[in-house]
PDB file of N, CA and C in Angstrom:
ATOM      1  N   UNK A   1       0.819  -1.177   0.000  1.00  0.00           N
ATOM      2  CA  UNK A   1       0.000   0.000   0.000  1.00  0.00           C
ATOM      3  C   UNK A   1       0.879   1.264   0.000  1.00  0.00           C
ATOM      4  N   UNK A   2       1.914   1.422   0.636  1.00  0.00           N
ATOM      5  CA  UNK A   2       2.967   2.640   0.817  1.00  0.00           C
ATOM      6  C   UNK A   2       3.626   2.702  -0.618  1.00  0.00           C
ATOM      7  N   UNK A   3       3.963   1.198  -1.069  1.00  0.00           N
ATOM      8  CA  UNK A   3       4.810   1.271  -2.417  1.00  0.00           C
ATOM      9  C   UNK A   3       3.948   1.963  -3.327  1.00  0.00           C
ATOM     10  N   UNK A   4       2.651   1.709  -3.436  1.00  0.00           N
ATOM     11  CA  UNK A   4       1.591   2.272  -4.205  1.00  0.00           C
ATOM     12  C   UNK A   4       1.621   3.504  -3.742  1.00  0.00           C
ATOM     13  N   UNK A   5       1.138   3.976  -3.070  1.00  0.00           N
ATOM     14  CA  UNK A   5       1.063   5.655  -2.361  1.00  0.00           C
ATOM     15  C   UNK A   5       2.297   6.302  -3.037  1.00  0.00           C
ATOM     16  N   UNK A   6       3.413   5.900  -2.781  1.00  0.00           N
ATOM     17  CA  UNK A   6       4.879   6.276  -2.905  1.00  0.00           C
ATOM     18  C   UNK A   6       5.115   6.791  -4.780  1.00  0.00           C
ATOM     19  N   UNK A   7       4.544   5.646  -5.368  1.00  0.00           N
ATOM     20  CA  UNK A   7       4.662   5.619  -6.783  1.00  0.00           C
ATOM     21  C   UNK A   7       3.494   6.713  -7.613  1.00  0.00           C
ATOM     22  N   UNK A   8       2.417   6.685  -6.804  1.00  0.00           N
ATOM     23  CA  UNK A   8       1.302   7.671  -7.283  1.00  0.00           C
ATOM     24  C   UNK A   8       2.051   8.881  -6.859  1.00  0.00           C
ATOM     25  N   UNK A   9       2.711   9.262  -5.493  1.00  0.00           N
ATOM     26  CA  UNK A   9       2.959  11.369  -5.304  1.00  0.00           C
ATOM     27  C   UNK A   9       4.307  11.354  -6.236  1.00  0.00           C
ATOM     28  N   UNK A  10       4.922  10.263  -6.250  1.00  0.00           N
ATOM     29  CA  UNK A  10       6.270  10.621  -7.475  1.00  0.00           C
ATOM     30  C   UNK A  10       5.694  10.833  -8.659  1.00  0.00           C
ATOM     31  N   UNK A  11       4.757  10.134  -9.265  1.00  0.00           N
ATOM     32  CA  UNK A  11       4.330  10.222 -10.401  1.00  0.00           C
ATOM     33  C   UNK A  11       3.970  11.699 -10.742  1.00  0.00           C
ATOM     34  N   UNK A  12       2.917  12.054  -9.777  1.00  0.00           N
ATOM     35  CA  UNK A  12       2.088  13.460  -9.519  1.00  0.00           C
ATOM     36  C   UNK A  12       3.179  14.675  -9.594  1.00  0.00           C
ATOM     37  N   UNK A  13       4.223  14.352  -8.655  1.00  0.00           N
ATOM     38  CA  UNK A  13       5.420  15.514  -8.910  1.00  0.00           C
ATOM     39  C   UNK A  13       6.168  15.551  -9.816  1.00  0.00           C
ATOM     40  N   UNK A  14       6.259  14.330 -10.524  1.00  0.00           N
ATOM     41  CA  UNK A  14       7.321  14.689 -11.906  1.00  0.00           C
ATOM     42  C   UNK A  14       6.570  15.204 -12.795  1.00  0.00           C
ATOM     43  N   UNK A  15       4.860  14.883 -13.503  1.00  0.00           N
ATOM     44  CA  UNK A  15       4.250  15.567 -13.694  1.00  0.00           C
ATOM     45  C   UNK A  15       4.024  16.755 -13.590  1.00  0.00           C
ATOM     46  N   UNK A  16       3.602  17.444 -12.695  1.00  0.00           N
ATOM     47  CA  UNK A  16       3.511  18.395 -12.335  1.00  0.00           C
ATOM     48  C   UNK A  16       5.167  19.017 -12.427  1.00  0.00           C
ATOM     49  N   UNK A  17       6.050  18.633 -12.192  1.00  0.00           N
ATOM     50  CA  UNK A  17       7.509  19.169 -12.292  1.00  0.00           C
ATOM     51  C   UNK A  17       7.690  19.394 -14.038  1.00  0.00           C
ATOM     52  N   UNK A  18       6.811  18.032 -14.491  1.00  0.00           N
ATOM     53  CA  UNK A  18       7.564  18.605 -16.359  1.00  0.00           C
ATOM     54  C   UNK A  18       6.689  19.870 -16.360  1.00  0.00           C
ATOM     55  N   UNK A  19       4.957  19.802 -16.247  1.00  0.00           N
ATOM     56  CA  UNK A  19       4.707  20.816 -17.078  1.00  0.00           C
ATOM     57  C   UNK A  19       5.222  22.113 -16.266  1.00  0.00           C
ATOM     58  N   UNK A  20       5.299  22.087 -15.520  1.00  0.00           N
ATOM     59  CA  UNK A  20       5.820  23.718 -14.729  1.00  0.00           C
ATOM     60  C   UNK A  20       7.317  23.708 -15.213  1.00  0.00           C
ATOM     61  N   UNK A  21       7.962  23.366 -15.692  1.00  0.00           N
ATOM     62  CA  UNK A  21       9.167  23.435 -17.179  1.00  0.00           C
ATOM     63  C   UNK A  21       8.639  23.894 -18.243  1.00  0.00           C
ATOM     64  N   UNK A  22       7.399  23.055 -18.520  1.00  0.00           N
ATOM     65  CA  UNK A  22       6.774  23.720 -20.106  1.00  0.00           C
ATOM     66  C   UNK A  22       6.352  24.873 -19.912  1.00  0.00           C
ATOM     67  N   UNK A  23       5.377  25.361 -18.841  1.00  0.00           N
ATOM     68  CA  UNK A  23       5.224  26.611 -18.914  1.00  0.00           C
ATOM     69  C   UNK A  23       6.336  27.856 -18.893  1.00  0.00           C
ATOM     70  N   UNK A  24       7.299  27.409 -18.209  1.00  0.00           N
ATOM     71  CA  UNK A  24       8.651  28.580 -18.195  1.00  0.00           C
ATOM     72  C   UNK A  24       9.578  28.332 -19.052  1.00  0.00           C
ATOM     73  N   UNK A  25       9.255  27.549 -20.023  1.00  0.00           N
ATOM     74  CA  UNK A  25       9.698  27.366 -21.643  1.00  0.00           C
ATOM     75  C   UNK A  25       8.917  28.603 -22.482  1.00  0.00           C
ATOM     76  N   UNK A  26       7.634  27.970 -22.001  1.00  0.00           N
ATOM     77  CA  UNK A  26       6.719  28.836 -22.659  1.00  0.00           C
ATOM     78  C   UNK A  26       7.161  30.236 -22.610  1.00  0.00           C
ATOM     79  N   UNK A  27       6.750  30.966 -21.291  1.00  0.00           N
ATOM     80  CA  UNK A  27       7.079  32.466 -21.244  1.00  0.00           C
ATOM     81  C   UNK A  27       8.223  32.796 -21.772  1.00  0.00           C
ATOM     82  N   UNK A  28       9.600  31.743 -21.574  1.00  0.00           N
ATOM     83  CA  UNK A  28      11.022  32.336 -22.287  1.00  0.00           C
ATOM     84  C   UNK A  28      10.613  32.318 -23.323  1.00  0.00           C
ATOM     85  N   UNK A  29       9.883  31.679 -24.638  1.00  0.00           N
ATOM     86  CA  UNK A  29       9.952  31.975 -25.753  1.00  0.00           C
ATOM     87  C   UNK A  29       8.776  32.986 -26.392  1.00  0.00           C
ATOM     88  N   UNK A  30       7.802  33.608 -25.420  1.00  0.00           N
ATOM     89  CA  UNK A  30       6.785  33.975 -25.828  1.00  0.00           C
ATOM     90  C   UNK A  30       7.384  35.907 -26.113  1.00  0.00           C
ATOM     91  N   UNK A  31       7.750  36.513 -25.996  1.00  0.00           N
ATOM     92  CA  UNK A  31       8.274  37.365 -26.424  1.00  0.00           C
ATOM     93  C   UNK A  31       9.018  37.323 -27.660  1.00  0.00           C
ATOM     94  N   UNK A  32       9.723  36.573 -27.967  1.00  0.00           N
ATOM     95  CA  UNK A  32      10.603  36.666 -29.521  1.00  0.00           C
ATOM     96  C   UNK A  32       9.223  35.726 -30.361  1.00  0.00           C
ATOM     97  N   UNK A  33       7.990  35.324 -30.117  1.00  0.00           N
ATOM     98  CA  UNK A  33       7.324  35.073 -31.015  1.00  0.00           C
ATOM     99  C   UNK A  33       6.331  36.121 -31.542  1.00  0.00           C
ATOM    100  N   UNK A  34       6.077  37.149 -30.009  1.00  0.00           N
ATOM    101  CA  UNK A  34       5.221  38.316 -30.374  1.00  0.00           C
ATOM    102  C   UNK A  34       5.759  38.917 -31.227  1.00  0.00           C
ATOM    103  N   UNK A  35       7.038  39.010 -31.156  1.00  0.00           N
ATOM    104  CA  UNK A  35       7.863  39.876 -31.753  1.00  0.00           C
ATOM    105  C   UNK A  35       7.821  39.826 -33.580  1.00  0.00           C
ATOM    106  N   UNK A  36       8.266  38.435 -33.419  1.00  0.00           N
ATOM    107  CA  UNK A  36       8.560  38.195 -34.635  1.00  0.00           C
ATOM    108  C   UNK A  36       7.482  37.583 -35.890  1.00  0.00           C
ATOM    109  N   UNK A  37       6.218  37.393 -35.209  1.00  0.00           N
ATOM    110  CA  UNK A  37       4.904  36.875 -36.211  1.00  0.00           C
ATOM    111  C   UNK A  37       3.798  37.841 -35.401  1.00  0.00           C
ATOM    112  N   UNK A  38       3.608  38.684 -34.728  1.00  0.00           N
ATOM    113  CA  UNK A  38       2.675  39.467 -34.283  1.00  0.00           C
ATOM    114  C   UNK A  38       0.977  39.421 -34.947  1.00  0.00           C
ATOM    115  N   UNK A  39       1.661  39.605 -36.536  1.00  0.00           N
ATOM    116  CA  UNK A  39       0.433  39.402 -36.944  1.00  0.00           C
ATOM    117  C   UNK A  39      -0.291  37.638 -37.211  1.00  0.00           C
ATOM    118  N   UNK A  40       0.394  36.820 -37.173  1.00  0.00           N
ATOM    119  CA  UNK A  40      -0.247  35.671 -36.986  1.00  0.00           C
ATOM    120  C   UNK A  40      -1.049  35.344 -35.612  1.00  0.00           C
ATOM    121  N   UNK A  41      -0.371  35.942 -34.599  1.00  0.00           N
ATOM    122  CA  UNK A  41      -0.824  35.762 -33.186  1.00  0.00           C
ATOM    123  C   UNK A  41      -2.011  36.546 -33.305  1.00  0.00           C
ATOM    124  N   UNK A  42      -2.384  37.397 -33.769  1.00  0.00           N
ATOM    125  CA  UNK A  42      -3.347  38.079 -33.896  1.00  0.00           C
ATOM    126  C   UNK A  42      -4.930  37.367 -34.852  1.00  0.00           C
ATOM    127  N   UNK A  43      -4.074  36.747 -35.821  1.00  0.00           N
ATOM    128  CA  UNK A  43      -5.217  36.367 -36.279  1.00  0.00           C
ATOM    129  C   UNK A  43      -5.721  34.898 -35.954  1.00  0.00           C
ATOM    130  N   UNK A  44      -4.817  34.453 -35.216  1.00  0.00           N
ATOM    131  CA  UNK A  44      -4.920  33.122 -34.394  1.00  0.00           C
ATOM    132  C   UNK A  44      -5.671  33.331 -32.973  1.00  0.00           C
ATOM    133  N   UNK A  45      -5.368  34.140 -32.676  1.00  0.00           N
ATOM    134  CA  UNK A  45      -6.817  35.164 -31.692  1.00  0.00           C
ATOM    135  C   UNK A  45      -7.848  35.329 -32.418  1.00  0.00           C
ATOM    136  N   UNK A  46      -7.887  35.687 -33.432  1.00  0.00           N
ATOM    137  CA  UNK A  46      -9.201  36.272 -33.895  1.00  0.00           C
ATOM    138  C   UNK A  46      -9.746  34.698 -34.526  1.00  0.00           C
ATOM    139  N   UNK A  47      -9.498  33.690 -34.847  1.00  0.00           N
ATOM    140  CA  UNK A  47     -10.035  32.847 -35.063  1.00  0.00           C
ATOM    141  C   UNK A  47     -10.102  31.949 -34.200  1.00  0.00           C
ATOM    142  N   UNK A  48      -9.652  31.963 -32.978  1.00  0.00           N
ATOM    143  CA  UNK A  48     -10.334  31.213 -31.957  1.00  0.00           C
ATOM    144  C   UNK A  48     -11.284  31.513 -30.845  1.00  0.00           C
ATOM    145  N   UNK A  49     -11.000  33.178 -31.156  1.00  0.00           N
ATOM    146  CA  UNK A  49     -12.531  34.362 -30.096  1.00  0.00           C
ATOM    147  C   UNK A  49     -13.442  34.637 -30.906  1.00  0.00           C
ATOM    148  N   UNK A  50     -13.020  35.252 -32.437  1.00  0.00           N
ATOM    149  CA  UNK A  50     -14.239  36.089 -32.639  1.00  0.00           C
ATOM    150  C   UNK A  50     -15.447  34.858 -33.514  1.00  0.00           C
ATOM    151  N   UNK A  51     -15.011  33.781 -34.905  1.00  0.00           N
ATOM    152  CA  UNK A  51     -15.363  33.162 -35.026  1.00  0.00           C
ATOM    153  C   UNK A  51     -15.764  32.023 -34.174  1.00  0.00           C
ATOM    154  N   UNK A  52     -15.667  32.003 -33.235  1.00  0.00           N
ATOM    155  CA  UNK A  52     -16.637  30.606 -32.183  1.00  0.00           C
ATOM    156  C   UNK A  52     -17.476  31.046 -31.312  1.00  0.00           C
ATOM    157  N   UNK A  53     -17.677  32.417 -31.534  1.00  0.00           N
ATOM    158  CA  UNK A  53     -18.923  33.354 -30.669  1.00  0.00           C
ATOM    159  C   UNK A  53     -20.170  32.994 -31.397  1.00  0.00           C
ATOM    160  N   UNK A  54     -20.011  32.542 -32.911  1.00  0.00           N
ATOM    161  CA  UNK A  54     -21.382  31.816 -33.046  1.00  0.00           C
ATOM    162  C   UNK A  54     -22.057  30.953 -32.330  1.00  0.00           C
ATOM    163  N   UNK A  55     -20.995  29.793 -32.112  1.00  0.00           N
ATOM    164  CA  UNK A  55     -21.436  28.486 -31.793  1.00  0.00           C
ATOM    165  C   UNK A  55     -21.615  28.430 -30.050  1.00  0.00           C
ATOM    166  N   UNK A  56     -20.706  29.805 -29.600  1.00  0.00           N
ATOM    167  CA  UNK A  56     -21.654  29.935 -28.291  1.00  0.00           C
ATOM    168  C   UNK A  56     -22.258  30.367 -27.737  1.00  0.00           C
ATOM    169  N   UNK A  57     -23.011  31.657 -29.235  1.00  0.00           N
ATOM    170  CA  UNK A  57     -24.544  32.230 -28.630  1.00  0.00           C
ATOM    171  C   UNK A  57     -25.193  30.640 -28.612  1.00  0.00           C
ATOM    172  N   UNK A  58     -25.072  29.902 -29.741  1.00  0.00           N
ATOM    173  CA  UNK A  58     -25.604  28.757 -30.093  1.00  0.00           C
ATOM    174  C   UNK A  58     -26.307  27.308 -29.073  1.00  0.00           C
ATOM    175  N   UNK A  59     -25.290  27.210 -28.559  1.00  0.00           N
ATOM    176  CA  UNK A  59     -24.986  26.136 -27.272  1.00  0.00           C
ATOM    177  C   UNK A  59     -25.434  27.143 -26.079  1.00  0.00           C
ATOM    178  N   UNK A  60     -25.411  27.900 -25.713  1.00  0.00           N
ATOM    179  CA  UNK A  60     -25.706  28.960 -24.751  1.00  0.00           C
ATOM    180  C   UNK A  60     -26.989  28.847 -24.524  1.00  0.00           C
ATOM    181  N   UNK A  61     -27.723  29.258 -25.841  1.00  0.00           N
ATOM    182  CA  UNK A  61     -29.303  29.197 -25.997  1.00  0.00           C
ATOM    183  C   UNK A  61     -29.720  28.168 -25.789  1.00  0.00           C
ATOM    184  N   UNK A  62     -29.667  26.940 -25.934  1.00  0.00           N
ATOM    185  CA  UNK A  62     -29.959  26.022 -26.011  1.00  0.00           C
ATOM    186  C   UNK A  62     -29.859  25.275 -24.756  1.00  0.00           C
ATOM    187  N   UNK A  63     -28.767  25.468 -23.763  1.00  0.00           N
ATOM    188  CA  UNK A  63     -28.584  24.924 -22.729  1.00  0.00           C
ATOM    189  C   UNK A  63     -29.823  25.962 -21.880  1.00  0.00           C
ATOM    190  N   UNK A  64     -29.585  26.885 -22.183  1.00  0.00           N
ATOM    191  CA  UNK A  64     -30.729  27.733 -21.284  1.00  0.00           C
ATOM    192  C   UNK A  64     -31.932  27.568 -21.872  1.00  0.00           C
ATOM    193  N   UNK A  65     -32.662  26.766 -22.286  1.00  0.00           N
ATOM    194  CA  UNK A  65     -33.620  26.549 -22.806  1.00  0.00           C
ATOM    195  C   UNK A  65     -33.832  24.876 -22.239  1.00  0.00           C
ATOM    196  N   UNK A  66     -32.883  23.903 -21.861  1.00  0.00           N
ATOM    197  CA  UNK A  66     -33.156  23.156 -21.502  1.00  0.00           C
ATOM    198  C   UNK A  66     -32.918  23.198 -20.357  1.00  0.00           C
ATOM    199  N   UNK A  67     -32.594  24.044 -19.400  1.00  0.00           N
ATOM    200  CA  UNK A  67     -32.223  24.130 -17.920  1.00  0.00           C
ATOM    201  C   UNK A  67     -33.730  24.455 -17.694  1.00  0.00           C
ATOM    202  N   UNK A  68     -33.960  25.684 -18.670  1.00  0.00           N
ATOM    203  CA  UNK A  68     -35.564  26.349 -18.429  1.00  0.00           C
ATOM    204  C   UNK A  68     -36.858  25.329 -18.500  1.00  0.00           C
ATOM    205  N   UNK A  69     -36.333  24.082 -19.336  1.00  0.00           N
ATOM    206  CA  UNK A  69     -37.711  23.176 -19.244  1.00  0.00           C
ATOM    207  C   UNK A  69     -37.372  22.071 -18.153  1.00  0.00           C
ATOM    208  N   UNK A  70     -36.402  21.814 -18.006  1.00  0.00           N
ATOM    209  CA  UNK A  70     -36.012  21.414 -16.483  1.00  0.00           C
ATOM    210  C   UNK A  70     -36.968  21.290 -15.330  1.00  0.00           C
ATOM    211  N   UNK A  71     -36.241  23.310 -15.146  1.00  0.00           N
ATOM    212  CA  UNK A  71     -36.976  23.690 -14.086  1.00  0.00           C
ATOM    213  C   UNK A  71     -38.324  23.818 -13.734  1.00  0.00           C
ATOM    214  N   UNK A  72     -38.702  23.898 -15.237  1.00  0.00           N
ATOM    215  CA  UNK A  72     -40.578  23.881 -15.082  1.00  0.00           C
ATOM    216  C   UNK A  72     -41.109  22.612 -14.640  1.00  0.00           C
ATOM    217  N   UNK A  73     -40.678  21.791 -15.446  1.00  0.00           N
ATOM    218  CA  UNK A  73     -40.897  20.230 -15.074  1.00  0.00           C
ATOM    219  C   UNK A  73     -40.901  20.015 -13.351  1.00  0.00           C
ATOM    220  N   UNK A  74     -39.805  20.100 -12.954  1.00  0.00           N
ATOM    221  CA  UNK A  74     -39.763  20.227 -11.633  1.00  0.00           C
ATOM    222  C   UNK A  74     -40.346  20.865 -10.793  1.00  0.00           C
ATOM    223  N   UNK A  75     -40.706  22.080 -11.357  1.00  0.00           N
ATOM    224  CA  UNK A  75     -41.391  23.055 -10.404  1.00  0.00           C
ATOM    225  C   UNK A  75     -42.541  22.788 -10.304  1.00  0.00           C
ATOM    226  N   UNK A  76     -43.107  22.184 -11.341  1.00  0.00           N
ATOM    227  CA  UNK A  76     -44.501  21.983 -11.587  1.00  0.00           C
ATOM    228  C   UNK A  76     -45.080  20.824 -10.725  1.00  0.00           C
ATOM    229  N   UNK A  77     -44.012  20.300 -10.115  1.00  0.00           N
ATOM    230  CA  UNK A  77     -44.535  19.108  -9.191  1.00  0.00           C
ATOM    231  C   UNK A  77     -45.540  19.653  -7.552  1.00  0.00           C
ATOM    232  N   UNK A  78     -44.491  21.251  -7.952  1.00  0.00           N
ATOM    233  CA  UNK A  78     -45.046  21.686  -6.242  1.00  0.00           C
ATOM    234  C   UNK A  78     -45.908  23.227  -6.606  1.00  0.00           C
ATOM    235  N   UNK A  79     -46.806  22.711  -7.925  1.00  0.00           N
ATOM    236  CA  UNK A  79     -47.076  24.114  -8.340  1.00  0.00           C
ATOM    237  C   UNK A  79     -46.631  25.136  -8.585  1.00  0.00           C
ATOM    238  N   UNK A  80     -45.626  25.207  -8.128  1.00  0.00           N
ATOM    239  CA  UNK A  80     -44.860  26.385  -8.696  1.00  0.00           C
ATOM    240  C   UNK A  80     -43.828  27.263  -9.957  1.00  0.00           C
ATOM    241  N   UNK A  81     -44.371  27.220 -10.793  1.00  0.00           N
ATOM    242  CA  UNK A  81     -44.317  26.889 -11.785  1.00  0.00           C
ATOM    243  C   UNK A  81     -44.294  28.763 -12.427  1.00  0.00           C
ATOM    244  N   UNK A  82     -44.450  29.172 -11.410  1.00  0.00           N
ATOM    245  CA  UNK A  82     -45.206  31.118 -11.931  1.00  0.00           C
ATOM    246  C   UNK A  82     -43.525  31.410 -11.361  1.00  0.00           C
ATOM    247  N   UNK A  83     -42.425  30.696 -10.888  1.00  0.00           N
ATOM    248  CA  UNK A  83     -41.099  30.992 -10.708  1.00  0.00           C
ATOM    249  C   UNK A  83     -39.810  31.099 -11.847  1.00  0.00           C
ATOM    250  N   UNK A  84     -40.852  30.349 -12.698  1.00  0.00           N
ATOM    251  CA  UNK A  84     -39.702  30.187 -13.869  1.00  0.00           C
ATOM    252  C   UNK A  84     -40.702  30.733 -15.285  1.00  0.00           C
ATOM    253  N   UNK A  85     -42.031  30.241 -15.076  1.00  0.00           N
ATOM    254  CA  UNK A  85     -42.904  30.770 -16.456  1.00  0.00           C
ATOM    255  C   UNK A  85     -43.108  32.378 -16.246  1.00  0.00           C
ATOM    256  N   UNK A  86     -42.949  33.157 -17.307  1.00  0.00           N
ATOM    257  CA  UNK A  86     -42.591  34.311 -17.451  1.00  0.00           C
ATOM    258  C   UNK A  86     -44.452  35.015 -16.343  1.00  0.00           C
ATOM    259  N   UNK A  87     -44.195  35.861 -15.867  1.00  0.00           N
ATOM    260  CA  UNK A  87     -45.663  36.990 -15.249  1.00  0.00           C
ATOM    261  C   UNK A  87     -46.332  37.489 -16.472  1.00  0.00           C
ATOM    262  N   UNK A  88     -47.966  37.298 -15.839  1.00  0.00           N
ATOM    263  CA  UNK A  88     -48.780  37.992 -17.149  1.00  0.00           C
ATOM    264  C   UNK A  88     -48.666  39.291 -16.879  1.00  0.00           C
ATOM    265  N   UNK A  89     -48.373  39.871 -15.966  1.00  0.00           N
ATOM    266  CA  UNK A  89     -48.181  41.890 -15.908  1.00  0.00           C
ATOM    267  C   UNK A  89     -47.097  42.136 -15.475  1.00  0.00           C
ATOM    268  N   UNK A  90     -46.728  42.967 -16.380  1.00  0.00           N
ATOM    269  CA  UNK A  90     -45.404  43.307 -16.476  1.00  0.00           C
ATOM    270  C   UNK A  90     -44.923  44.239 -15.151  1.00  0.00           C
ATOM    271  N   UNK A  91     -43.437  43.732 -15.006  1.00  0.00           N
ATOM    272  CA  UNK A  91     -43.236  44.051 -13.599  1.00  0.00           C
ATOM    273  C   UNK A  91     -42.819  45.586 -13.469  1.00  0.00           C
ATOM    274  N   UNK A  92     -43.019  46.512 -14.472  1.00  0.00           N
ATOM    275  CA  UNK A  92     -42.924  48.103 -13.938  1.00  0.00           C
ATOM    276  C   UNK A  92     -43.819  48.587 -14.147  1.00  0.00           C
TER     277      UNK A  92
END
């Protein structure tokens, strides 16, 4: 049981020991790449923020639309149901 224990936190720290190397690989080289392709970094931003804002108004809506029939379902067990279905008079 110890040999096991022993072999799992070594495992966990060399792990954890490589990637905390990769990341301070990372930062040493992340300046001479801004530098030197600026505009690729830029549009490699712009195609992984501005183009996938479709797909998560998309998924967004949709999850909130099934959380929303969810909750009705559920609510509706204890009548209450006027918590999540919109008020017939408007609240100002």
């Amino acid at each position: 049981m110890f040999r096991d224990l022993y072999y799992t936190v070594f495992e966990f720290v060399r792990t954890f020991g490589a990637l905390q190397l990769f990341f301070l690989r990372l930062l040493m080289h992340t300046p001479t790449v801004l530098s030197r392709r600026f505009g690729l970094v830029i549009g490699q931003v712009y195609n992984a923020g501005a183009l996938s804002l479709v797909i998560i108004v998309i998924c967004g809506f949709f999850v909130g639309a099934v959380l929303g029939l969810q909750g009705f379902s559920n609510l509706s067990r204890f009548n209450a149901e006027d918590s999540v279905a919109p008020s017939r008079r408007w609240p100002w």
